[in-house]
N, C-alpha and C. Protein backbone atom coordinates (compact mmCIF):
# COMPACT_ATOMS: atom_id res chain seq x y z
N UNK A 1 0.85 -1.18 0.00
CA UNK A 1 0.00 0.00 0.00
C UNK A 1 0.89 1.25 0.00
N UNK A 2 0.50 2.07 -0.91
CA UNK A 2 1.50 2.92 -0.87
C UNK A 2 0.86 3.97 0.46
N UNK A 3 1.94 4.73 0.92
CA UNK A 3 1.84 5.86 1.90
C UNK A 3 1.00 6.86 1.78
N UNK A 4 0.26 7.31 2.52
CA UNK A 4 -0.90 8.29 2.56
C UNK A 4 -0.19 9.70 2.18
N UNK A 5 0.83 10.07 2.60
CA UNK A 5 1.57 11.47 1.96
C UNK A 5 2.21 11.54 0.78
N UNK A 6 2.39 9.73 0.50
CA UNK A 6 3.64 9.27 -1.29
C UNK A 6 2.03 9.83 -1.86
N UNK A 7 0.85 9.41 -1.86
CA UNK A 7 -0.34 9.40 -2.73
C UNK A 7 -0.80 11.07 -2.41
N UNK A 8 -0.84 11.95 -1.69
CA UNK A 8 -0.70 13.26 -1.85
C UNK A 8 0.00 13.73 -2.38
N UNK A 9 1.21 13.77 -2.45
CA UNK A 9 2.87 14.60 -2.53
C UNK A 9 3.04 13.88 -4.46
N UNK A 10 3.07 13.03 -4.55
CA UNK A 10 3.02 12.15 -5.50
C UNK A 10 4.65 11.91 -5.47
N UNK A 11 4.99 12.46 -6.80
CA UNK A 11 6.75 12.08 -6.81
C UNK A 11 7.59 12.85 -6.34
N UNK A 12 7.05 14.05 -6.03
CA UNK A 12 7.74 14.61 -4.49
C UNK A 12 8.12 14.22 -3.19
N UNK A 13 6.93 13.38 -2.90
CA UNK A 13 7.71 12.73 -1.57
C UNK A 13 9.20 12.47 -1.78
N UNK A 14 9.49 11.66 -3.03
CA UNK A 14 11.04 11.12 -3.28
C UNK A 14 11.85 12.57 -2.68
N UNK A 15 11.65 13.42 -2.45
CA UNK A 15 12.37 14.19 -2.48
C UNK A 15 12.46 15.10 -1.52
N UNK A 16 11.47 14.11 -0.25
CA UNK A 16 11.55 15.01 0.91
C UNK A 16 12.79 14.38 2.18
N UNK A 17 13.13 15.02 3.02
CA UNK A 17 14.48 15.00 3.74
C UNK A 17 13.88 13.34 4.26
N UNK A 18 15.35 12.54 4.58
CA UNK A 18 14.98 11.47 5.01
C UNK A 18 14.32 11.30 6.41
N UNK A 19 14.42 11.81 7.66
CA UNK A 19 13.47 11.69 8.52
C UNK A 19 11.74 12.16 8.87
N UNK A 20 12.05 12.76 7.41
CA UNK A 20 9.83 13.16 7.45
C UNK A 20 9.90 12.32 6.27
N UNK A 21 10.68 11.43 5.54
CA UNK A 21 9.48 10.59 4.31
C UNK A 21 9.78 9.09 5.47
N UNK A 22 10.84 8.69 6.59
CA UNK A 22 10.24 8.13 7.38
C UNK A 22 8.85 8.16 8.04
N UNK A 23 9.07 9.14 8.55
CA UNK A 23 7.43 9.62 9.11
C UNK A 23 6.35 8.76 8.33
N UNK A 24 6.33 9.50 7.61
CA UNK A 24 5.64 9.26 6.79
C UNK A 24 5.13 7.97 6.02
N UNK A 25 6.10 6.89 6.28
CA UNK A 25 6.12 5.58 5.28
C UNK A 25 6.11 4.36 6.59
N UNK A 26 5.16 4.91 7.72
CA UNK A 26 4.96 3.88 8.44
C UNK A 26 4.08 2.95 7.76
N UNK A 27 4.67 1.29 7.62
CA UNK A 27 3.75 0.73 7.16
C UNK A 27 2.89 0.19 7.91
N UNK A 28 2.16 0.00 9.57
CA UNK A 28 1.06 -0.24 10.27
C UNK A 28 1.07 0.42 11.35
N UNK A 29 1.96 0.60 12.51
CA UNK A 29 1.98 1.46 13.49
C UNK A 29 3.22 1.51 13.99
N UNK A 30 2.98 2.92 14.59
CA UNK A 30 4.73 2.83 15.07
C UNK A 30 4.41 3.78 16.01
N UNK A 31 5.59 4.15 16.99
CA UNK A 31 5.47 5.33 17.54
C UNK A 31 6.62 6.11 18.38
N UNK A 32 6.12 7.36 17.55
CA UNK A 32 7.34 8.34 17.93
C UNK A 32 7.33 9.10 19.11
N UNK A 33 8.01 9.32 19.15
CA UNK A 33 8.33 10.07 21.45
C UNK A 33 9.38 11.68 20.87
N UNK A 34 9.03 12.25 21.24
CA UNK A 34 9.83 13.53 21.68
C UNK A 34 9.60 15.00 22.65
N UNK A 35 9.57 16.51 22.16
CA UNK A 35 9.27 17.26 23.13
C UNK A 35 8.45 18.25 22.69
N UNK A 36 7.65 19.08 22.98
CA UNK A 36 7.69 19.83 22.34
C UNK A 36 6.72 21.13 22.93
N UNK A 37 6.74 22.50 22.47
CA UNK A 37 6.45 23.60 22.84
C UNK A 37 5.28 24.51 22.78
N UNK A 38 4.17 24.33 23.67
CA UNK A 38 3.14 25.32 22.84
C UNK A 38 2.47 26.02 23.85
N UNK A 39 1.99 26.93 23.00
CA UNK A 39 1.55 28.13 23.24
C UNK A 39 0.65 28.52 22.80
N UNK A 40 -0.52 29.16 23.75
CA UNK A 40 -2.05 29.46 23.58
C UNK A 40 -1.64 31.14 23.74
N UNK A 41 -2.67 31.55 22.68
CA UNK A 41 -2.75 32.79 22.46
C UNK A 41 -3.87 33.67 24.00
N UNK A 42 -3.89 34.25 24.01
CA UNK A 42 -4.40 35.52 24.94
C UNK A 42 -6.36 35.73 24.92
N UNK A 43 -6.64 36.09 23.95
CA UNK A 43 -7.78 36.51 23.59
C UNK A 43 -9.08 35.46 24.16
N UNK A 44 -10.14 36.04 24.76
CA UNK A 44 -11.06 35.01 25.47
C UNK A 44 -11.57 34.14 24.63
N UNK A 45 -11.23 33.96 23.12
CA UNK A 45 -12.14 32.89 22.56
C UNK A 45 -11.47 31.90 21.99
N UNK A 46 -9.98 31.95 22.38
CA UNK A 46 -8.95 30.77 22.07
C UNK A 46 -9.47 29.82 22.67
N UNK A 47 -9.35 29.83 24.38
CA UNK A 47 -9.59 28.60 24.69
C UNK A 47 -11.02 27.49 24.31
N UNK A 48 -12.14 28.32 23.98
CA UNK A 48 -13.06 27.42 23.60
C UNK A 48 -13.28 26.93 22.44
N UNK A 49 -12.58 27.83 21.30
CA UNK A 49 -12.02 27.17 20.07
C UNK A 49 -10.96 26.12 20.12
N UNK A 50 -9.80 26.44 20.55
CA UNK A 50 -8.73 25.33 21.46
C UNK A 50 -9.81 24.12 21.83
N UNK A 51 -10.71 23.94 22.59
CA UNK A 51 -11.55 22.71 23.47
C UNK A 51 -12.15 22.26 21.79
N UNK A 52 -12.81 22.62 21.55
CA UNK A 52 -13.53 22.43 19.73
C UNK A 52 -12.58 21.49 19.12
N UNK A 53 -11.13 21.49 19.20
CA UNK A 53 -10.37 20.97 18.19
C UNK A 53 -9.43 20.40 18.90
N UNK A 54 -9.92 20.20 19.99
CA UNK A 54 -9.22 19.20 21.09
C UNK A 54 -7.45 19.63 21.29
N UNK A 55 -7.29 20.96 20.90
CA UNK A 55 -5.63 21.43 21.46
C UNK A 55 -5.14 21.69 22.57
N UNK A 56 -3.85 21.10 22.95
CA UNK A 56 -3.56 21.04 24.00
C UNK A 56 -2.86 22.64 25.00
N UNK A 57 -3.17 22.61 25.92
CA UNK A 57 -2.77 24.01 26.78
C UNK A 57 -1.29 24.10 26.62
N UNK A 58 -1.23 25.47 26.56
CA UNK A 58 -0.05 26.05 26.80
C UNK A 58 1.26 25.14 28.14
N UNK A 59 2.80 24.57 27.12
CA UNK A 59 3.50 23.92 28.00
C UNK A 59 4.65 24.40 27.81
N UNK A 60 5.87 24.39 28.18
CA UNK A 60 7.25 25.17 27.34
C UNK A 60 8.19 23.78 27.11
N UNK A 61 7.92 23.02 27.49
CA UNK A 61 8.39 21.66 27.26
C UNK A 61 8.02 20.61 27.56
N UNK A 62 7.02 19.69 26.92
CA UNK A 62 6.36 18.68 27.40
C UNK A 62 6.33 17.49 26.77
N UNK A 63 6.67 16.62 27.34
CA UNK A 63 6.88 15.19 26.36
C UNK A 63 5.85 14.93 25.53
N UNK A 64 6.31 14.85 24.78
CA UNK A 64 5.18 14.40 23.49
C UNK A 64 5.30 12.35 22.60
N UNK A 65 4.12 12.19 22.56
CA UNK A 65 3.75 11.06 21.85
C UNK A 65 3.14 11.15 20.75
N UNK A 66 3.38 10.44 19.46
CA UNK A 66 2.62 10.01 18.52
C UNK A 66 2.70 8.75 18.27
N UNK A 67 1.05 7.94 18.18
CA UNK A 67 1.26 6.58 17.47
C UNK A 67 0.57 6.96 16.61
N UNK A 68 0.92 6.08 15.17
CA UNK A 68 0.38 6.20 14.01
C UNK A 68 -0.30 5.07 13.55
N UNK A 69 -1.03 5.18 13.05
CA UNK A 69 -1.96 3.94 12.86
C UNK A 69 -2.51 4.16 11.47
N UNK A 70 -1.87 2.77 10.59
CA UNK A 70 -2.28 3.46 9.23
C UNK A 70 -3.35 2.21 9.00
N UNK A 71 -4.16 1.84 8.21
CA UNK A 71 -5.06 1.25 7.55
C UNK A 71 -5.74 1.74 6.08
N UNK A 72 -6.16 1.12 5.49
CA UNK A 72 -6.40 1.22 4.13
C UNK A 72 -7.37 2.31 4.04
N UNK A 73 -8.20 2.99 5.22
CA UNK A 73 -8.47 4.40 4.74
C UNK A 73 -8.10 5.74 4.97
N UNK A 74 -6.51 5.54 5.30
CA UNK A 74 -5.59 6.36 5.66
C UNK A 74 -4.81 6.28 7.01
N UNK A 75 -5.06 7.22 8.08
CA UNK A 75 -4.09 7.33 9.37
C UNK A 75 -4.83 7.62 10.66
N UNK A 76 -4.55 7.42 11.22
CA UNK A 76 -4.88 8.06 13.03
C UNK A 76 -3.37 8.48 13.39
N UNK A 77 -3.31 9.50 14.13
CA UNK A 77 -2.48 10.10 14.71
C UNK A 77 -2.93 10.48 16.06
N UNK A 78 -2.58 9.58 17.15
CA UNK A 78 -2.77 9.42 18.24
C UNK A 78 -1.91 10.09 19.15
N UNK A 79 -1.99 11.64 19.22
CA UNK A 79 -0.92 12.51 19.91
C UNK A 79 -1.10 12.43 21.48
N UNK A 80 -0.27 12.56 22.19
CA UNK A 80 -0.46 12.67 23.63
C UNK A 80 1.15 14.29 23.94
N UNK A 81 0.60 15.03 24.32
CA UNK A 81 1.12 16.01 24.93
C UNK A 81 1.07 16.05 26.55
N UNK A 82 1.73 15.75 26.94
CA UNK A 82 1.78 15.36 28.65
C UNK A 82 0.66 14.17 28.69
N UNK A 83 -0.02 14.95 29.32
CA UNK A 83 -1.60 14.01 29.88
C UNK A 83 -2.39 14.06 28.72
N UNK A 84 -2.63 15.21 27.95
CA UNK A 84 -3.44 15.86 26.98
C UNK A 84 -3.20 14.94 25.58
N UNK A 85 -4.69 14.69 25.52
CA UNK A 85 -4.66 13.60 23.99
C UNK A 85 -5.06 14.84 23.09
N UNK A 86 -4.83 14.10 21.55
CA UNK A 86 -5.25 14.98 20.78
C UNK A 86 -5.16 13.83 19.26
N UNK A 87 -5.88 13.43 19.11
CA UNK A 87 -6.35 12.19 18.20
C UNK A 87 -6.83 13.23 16.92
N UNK A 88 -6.62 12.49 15.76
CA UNK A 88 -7.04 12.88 14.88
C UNK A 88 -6.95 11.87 13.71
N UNK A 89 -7.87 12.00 12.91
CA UNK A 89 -7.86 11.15 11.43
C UNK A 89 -7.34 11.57 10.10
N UNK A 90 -6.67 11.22 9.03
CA UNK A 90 -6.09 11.59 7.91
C UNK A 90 -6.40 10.97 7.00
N UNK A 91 -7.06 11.41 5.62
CA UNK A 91 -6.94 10.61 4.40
C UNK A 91 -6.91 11.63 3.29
N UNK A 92 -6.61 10.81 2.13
CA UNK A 92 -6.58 11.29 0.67
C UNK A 92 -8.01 11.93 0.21
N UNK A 93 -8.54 13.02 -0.26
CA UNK A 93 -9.43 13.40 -0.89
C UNK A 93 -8.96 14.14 -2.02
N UNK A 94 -8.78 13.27 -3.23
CA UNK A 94 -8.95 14.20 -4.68
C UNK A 94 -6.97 14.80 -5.06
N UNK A 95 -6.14 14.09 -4.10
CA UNK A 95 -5.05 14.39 -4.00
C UNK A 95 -5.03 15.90 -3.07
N UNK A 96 -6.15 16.01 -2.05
CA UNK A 96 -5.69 17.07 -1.32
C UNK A 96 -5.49 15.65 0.23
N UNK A 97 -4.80 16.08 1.63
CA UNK A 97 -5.11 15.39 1.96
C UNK A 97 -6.64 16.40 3.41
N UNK A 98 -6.85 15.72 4.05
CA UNK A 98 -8.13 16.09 4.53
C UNK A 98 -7.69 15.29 6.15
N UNK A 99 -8.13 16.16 7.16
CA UNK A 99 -7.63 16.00 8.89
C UNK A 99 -9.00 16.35 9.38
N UNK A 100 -9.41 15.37 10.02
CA UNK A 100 -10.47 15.26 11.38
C UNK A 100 -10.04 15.52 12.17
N UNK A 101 -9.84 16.74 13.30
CA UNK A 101 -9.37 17.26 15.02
C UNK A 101 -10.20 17.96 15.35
N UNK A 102 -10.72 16.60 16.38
CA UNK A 102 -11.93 17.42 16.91
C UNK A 102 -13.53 17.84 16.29
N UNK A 103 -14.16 19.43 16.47
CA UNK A 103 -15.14 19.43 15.81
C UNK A 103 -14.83 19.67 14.62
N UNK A 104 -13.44 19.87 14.05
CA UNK A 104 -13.18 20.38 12.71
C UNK A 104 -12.70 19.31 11.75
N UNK A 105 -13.07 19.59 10.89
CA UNK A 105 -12.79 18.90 9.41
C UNK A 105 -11.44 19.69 8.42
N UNK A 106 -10.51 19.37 7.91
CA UNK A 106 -9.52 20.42 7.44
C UNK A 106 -9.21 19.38 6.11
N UNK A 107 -9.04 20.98 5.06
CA UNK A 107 -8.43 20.12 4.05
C UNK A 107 -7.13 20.79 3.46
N UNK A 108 -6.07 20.32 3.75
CA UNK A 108 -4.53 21.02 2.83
C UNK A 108 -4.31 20.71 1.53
N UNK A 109 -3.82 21.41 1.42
CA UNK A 109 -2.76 21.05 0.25
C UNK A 109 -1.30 21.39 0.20
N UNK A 110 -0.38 20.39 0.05
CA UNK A 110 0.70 19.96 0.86
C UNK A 110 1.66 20.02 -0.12
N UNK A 111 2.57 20.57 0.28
CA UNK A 111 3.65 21.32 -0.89
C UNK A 111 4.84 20.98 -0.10
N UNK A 112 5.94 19.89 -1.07
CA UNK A 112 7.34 20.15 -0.91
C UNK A 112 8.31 21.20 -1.09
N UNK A 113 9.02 21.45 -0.61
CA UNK A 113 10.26 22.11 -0.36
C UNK A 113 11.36 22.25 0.12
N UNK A 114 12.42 21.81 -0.36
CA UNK A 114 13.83 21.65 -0.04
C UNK A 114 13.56 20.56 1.12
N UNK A 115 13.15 19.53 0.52
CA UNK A 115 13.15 18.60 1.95
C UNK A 115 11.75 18.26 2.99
N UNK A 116 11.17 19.78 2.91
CA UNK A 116 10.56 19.77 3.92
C UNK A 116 8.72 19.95 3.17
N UNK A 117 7.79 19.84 4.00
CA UNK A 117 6.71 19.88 3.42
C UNK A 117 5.96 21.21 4.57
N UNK A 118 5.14 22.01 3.45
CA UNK A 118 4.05 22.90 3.82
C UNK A 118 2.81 22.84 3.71
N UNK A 119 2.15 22.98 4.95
CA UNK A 119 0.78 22.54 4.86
C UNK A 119 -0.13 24.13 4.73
N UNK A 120 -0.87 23.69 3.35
CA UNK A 120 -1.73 25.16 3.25
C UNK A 120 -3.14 24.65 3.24
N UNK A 121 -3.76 25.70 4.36
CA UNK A 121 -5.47 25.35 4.47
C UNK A 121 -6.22 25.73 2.99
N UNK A 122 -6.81 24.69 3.04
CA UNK A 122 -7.51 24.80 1.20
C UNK A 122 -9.29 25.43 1.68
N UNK A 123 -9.62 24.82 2.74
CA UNK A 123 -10.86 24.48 3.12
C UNK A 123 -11.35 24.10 4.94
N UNK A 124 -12.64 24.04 5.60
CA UNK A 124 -12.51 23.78 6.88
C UNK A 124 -13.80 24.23 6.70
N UNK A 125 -14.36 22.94 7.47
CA UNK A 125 -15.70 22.72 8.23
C UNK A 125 -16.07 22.54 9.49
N UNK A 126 -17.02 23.29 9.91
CA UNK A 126 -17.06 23.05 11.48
C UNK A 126 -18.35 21.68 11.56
N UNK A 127 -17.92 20.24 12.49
CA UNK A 127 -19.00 19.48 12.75
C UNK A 127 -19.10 18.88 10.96
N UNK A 128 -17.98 18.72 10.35
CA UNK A 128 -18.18 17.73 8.93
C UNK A 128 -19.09 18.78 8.18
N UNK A 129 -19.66 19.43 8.29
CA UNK A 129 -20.57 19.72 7.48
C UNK A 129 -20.86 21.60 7.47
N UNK A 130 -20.58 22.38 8.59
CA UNK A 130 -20.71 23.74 8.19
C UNK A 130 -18.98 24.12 7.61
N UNK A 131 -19.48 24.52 6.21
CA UNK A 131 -18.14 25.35 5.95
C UNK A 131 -17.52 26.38 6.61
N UNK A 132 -16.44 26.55 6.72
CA UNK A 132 -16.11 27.81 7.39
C UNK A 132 -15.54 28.93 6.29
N UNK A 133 -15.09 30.27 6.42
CA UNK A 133 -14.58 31.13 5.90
C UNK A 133 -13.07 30.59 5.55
N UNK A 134 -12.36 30.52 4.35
CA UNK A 134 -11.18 29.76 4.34
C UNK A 134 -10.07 31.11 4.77
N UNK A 135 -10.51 32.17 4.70
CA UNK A 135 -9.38 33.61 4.55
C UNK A 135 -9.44 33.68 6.46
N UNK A 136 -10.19 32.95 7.34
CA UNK A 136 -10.15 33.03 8.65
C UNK A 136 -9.14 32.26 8.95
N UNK A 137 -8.49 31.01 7.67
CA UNK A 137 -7.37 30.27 8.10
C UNK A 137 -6.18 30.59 7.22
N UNK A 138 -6.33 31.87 6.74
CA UNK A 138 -5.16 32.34 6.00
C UNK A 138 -4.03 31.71 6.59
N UNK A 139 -3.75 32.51 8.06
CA UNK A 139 -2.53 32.66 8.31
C UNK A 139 -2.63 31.54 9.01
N UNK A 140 -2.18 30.13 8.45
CA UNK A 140 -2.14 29.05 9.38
C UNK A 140 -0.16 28.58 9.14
N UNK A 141 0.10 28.45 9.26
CA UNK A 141 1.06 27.90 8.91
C UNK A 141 1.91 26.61 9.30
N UNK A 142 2.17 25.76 8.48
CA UNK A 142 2.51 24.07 9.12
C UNK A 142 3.89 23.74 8.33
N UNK A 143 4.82 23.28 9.08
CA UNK A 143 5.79 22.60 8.22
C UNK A 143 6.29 21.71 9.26
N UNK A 144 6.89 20.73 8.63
CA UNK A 144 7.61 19.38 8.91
C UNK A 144 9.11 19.70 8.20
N UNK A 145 10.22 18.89 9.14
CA UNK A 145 11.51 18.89 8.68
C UNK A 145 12.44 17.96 9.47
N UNK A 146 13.40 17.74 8.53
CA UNK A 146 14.37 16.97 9.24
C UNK A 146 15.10 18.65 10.05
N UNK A 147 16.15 18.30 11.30
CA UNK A 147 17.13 19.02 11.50
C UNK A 147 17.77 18.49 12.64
N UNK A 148 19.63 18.69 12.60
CA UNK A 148 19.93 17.53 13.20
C UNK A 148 19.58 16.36 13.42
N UNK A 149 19.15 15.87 12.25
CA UNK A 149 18.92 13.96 12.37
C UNK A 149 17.74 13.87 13.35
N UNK A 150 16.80 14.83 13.78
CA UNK A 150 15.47 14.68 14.22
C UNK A 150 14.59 15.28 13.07
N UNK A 151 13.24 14.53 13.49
CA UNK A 151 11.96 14.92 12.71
C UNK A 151 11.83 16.31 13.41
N UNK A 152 10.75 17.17 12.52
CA UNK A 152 10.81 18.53 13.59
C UNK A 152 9.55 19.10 13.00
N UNK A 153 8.77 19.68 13.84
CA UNK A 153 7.48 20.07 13.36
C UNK A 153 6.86 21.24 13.72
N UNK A 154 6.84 22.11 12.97
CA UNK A 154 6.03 23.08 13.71
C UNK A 154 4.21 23.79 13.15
N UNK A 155 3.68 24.52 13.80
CA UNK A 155 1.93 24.82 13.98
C UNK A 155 2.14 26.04 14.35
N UNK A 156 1.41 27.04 13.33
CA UNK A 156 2.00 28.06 13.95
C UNK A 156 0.06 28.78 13.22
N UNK A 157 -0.66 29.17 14.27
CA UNK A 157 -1.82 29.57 13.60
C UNK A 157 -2.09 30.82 14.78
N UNK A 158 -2.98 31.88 13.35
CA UNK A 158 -3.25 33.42 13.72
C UNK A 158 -4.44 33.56 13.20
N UNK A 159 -5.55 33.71 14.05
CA UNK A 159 -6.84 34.39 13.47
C UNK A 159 -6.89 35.73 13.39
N UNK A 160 -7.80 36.04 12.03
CA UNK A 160 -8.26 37.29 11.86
C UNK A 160 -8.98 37.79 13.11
N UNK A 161 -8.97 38.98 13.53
CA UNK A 161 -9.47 39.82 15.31
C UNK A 161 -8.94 39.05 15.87
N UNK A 162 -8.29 38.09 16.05
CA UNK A 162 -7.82 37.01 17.52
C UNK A 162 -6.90 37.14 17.80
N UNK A 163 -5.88 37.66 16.83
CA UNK A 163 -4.42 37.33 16.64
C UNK A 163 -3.65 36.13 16.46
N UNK A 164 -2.73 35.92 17.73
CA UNK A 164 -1.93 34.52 17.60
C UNK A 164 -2.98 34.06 18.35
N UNK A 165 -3.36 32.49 18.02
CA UNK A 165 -4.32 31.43 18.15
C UNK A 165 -3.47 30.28 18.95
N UNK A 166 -2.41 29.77 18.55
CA UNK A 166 -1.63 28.89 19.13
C UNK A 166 -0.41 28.23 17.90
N UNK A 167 0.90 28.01 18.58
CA UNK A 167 1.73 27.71 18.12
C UNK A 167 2.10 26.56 19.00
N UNK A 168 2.07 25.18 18.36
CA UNK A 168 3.43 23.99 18.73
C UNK A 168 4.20 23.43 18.45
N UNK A 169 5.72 23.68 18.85
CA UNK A 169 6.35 22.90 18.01
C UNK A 169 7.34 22.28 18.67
N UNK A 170 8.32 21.31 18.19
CA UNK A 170 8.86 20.37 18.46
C UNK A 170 9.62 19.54 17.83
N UNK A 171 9.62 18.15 18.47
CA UNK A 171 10.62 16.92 17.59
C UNK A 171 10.29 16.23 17.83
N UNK A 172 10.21 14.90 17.17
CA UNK A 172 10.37 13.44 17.43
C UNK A 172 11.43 12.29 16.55
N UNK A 173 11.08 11.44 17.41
CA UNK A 173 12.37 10.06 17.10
C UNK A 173 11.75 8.98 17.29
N UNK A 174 11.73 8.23 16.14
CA UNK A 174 10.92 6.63 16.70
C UNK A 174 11.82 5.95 17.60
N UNK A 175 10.44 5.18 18.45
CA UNK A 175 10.84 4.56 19.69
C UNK A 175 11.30 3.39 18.83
């Protein structure tokens, strides 16, 4: 079966840094351990948007888990940030790929670069089914990378009136 990001990325993947097309080419489950950093924005309507999409509170260093769980209709990504879960689903739609977290539905479109991949919001539904405004997720910004021989990831999102929304980022290493 080929990889849920080889069938997005297509023949780009070949050409992303070797510890994110690991990531990436789990063939049933695996799971990665590392640390990582986040930060909740200020404004009173983060946190109940934050609860909506199941994100984890503000930590400056907190062990982090991912198991991955792939099956033939894509992935689970079974995050644990300290105590704090944060589960989510992944599959192929139309060569975009498409993320279940929480009440939200998300769809990217996922662009290589020098190694590394960028995740741009295409689309987003609240509850599967209300669309949302896509220019409310302008400023989202996602990338994955190797550096120093770790995976490395960062989330870096800003709402329109809200400002900064929340940023996490980090590393991992399969166990």
């Amino acid at each position: 079966m080929t990889p849920l990001f080889a069938r997005v990325l297509g023949p780009r993947f070949e050409a992303l840094a070797p510890r994110v097309r690991e990531l990436h080419s789990i063939p049933a489950r695996q799971t990665w351990s590392g640390v990582a950093r986040i930060t909740r924005g200020r404004h009173p309507l983060v946190a109940p948007c934050a609860w909506l999409a199941r994100l984890p509170p503000t930590a400056d260093s907190v062990p982090v888990q991912v198991e991955f769980v792939v099956d033939a209709r894509g992935e689970q990504w079974l995050r644990q940030f300290g105590t704090h879960r944060m589960p989510s689903r992944l599959w192929d739609e139309g060569g975009l790929l498409r993320e279940r977290l929480g009440a939200l539905r998300f769809e990217f479109d996922l662009r290589e670069d020098a190694g590394q991949i960028h995740w741009r919001v295409h689309r987003v539904w609240a509850f599967g089914v209300v669309p949302l405004p896509v220019r409310w997720f302008g400023q989202v910004r996602c990338r994955e990378r190797e550096h120093a021989g770790r995976y490395e990831f960062l989330v870096d999102v800003a709402m329109p009136l809200m400002g900064p929304f929340m940023t996490y980022e980090g590393w991992l290493e399969p166990r």
